[in-house]
C-alpha atoms as a PDB file:
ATOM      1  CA  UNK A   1      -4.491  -8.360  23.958  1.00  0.00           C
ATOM      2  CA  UNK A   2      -3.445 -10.283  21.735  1.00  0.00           C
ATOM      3  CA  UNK A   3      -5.750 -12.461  19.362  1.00  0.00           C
ATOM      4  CA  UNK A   4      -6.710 -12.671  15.360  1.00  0.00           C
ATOM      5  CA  UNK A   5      -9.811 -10.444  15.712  1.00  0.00           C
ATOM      6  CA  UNK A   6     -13.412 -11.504  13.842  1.00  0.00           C
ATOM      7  CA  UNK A   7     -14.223  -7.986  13.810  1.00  0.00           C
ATOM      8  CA  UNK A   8     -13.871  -6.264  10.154  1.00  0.00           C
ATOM      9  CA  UNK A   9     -10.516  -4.688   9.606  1.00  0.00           C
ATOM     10  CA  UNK A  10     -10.942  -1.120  10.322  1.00  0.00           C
ATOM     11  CA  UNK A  11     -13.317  -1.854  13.460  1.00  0.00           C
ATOM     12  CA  UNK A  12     -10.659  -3.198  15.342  1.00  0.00           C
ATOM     13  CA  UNK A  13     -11.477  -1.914  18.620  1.00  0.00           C
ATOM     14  CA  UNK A  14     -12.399  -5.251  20.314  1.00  0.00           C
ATOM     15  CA  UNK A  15      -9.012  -6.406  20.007  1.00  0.00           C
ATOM     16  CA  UNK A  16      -6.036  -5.181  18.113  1.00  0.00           C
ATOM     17  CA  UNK A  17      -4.881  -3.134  14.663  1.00  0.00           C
ATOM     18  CA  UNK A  18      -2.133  -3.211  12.430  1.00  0.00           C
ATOM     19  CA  UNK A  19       0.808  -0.842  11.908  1.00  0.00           C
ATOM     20  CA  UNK A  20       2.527  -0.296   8.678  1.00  0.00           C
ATOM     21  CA  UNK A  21       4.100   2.484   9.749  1.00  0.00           C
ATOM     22  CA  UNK A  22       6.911  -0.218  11.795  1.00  0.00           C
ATOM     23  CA  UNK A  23       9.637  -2.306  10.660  1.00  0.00           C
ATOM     24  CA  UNK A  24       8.217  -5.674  10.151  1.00  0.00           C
ATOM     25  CA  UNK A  25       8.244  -7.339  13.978  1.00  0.00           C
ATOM     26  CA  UNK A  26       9.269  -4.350  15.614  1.00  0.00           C
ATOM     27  CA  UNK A  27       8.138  -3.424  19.083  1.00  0.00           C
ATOM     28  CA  UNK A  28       7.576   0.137  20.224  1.00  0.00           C
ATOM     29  CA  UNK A  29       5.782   1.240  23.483  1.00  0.00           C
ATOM     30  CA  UNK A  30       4.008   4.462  24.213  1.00  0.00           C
ATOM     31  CA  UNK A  31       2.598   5.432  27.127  1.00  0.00           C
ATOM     32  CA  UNK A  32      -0.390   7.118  25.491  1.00  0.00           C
ATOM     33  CA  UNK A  33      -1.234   8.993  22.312  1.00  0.00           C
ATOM     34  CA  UNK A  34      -3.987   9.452  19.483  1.00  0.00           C
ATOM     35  CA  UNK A  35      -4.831   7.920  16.605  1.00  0.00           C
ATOM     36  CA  UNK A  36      -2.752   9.099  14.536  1.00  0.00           C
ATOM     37  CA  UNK A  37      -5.674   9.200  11.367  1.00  0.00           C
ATOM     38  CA  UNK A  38      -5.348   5.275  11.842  1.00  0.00           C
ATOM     39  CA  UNK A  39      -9.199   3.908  11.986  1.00  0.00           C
ATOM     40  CA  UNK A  40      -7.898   0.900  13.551  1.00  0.00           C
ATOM     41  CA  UNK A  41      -6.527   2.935  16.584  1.00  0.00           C
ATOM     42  CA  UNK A  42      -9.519   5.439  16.909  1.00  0.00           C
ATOM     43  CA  UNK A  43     -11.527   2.131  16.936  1.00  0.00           C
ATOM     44  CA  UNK A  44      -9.604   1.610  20.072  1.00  0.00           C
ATOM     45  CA  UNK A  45      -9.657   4.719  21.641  1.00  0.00           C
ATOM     46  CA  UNK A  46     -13.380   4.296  20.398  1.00  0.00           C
ATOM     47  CA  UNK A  47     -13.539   1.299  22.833  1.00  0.00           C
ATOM     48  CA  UNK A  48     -12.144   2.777  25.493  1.00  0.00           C
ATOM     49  CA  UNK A  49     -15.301   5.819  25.311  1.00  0.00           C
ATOM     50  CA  UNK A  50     -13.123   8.003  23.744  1.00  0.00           C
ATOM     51  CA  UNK A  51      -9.639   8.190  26.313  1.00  0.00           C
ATOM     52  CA  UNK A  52      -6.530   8.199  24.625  1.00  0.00           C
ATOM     53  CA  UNK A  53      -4.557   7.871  28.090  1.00  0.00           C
ATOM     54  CA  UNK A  54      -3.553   4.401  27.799  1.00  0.00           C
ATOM     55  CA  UNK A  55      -0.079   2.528  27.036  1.00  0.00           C
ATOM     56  CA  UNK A  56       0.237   0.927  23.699  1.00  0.00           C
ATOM     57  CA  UNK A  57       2.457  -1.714  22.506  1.00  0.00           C
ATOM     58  CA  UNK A  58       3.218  -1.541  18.949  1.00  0.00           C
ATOM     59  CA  UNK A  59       3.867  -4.456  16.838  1.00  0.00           C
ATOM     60  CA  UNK A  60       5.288  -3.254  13.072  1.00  0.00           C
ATOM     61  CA  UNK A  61       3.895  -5.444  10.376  1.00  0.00           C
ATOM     62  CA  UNK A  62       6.277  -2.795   7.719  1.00  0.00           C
ATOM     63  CA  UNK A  63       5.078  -1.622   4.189  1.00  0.00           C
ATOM     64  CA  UNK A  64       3.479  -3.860   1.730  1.00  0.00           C
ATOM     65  CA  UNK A  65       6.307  -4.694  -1.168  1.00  0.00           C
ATOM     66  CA  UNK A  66       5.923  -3.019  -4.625  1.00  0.00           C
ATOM     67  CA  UNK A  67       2.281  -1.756  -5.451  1.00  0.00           C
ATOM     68  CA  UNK A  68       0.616  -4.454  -3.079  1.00  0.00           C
ATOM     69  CA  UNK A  69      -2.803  -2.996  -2.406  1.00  0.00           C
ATOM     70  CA  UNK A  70      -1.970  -2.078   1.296  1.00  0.00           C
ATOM     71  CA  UNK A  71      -5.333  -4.379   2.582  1.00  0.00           C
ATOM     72  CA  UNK A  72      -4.330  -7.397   0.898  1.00  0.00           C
ATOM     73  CA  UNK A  73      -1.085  -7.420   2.342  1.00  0.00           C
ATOM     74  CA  UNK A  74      -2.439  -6.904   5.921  1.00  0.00           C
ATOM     75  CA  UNK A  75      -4.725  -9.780   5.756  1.00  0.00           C
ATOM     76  CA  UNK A  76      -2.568 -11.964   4.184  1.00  0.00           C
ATOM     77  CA  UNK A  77      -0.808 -14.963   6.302  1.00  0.00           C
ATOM     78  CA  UNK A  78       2.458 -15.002   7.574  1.00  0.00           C
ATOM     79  CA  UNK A  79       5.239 -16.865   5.666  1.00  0.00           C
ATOM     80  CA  UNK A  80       7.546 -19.314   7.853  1.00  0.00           C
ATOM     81  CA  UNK A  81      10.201 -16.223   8.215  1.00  0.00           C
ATOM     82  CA  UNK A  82       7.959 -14.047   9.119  1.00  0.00           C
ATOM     83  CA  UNK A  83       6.418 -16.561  12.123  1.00  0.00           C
ATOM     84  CA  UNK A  84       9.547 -17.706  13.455  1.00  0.00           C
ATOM     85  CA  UNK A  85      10.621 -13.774  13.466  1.00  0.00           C
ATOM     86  CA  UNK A  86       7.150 -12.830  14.998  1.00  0.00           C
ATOM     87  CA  UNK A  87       7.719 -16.019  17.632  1.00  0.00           C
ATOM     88  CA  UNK A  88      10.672 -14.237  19.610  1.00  0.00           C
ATOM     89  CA  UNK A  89       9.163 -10.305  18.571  1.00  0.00           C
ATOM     90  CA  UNK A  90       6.235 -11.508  20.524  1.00  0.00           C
ATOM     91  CA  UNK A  91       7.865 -13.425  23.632  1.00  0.00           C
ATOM     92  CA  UNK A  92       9.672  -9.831  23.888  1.00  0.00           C
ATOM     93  CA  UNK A  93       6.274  -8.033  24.086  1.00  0.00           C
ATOM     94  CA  UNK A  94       4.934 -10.533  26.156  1.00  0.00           C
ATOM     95  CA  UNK A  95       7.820  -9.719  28.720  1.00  0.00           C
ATOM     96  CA  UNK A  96       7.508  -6.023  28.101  1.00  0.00           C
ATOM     97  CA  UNK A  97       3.343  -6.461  29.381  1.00  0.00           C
ATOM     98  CA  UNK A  98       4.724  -8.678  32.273  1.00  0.00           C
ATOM     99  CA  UNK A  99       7.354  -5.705  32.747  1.00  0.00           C
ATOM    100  CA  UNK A 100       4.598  -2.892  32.235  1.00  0.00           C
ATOM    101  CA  UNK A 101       2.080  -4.295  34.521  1.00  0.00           C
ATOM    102  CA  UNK A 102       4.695  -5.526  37.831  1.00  0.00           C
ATOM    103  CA  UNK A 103       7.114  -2.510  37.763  1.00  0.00           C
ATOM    104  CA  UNK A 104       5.793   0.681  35.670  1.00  0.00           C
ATOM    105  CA  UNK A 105       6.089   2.058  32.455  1.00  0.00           C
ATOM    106  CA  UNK A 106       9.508   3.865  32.302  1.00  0.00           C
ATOM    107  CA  UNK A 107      11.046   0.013  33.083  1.00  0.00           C
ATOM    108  CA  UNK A 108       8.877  -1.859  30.074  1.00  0.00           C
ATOM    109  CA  UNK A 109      10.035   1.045  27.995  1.00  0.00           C
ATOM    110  CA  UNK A 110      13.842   0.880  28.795  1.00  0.00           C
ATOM    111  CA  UNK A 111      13.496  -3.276  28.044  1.00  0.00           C
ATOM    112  CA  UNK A 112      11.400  -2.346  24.645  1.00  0.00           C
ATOM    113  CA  UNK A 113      14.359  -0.541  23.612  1.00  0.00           C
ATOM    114  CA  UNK A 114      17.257  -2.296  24.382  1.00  0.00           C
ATOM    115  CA  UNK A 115      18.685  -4.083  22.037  1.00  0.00           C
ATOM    116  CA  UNK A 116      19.107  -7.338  23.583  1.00  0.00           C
ATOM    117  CA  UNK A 117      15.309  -7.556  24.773  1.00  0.00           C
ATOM    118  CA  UNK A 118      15.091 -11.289  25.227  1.00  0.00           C
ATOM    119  CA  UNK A 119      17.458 -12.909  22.765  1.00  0.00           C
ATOM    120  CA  UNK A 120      18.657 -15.129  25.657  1.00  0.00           C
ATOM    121  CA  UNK A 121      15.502 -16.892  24.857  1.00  0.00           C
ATOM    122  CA  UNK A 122      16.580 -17.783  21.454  1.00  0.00           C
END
């Protein structure tokens, strides 16, 4: 799911979490896992009464710059790079769901990782 959640940022459960520990607009998918000490991903696995078999498909929102306090720079917006980067990172995820859900896994997975993904959008 994807969605801007109204939940506060560590009970993220409802919806979605960030990941710092990514490349800024960088996709990854796993086919299940734990949480990693992440509170927005146990809130998750939280949701889901406590299963961590489930895929995931990481979005990297990278390290805050400098000494930015690491929860200012995850709830700050977007600049214009950063959206028109994020528009084509997330027609690629949308593709990899699309992928995940009609042929399996192990195909979503090999089009996550490729390097051309879906730049024939562009």
């Amino acid at each position: 799911m994807l969605a801007k959640p109204q939940t506060f940022m560590n009970a993220s459960g409802e919806s979605i979490f960030d990941d710092l520990d990514l490349p800024f607009a960088k996709l990854r998918l796993l086919p299940k896992g734990g949480h990693g000490g992440h509170n927005g991903m146990r809130s998750v696995i939280d949701h889901f009464r406590g299963s961590r078999d489930f895929p995931r498909l990481r979005i990297g929102i990278g390290r805050p710059p400098g000494k930015m306090d690491p929860m200012n720079f995850v709830l700050r917006p977007f600049n214009k790079q950063e959206h028109e980067e994020l528009h084509f990172t997330l027609l690629n995820g949308l593709e990899a769901v699309r992928i995940l859900l009609l042929e399996g896994f192990e195909k979503s997975a090999t089009f996550v990782n490729s390097a051309k993904s879906l730049e024939h959008l562009a």
